[in-house]
Protein backbone atom coordinates (compact mmCIF):
# COMPACT_ATOMS: atom_id res chain seq x y z
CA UNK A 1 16.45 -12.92 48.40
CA UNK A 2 18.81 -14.54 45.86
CA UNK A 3 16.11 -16.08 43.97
CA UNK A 4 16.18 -13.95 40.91
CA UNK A 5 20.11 -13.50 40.86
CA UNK A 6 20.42 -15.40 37.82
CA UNK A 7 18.07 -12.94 35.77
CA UNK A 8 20.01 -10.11 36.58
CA UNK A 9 22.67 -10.90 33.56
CA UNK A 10 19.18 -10.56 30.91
CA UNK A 11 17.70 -7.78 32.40
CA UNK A 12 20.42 -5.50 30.26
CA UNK A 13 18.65 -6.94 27.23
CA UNK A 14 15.84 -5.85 27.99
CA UNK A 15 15.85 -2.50 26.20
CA UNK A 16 17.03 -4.51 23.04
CA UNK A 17 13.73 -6.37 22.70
CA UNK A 18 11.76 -2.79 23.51
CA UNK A 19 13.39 -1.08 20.46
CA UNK A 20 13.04 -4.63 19.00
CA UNK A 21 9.08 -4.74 19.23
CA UNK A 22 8.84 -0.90 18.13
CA UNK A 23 11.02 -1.67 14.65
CA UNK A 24 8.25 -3.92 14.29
CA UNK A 25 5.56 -2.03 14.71
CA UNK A 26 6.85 0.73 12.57
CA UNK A 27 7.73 -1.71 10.17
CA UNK A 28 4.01 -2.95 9.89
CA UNK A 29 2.38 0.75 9.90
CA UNK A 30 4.31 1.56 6.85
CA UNK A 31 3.72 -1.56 5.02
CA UNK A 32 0.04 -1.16 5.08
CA UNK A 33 0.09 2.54 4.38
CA UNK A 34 2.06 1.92 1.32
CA UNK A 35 -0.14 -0.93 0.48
CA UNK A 36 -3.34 1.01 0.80
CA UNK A 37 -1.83 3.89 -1.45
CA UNK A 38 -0.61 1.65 -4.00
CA UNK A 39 -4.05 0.45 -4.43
CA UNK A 40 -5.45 3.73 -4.52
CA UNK A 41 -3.07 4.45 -7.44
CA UNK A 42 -3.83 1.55 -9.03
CA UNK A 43 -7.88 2.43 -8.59
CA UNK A 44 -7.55 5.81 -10.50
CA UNK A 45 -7.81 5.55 -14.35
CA UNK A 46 -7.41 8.42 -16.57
CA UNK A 47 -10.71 9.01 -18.68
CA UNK A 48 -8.47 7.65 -21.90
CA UNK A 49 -8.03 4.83 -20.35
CA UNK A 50 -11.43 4.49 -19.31
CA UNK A 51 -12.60 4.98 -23.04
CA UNK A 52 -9.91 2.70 -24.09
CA UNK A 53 -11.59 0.00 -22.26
CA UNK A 54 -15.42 0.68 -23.24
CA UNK A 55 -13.56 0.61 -27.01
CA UNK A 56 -12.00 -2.86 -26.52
CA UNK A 57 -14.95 -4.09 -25.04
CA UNK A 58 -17.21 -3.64 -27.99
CA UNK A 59 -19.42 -0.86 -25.68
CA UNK A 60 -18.69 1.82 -28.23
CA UNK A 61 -18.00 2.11 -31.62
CA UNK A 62 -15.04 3.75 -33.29
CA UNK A 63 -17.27 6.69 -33.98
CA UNK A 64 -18.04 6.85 -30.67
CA UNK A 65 -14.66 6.39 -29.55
CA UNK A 66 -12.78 8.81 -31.51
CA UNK A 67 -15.78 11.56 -31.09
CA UNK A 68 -15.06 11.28 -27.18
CA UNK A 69 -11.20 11.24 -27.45
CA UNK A 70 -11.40 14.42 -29.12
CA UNK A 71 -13.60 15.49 -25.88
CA UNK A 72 -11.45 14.51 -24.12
CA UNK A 73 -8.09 15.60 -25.19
């Protein structure tokens, strides 16, 4: 009968860990939503920048490249 009589005192805590444990988990959902969007952002290139790219890598000329800005813009 008096066996858990000493518990009773932590059992008022209880609801602290609850709200605790959901901070958490909020917490965590959030990170890795903001985490996947910032790598979506990061992912999407303009199509300057694109060209910009195939122009420092030697894949077009500067024919080429200003011909396709103009496209572009």
């Amino acid at each position: 009968m008096y066996a858990f009589h000493g518990l009773g005192c932590w059992m008022g805590f209880g609801w602290i860990l609850g709200i605790a444990a959901l901070i958490v988990i909020v917490w965590l959902i959030v990170k890795a939503v903001n985490y996947n969007n910032k790598l979506q952002r990061n992912n999407k290139k303009s199509a300057l920048d694109m060209l910009k790219e195939r122009f420092v890598k030697g894949e077009i000329s500067k024919e080429e490249f200003e011909e396709m800005k103009k496209i572009i813009e």
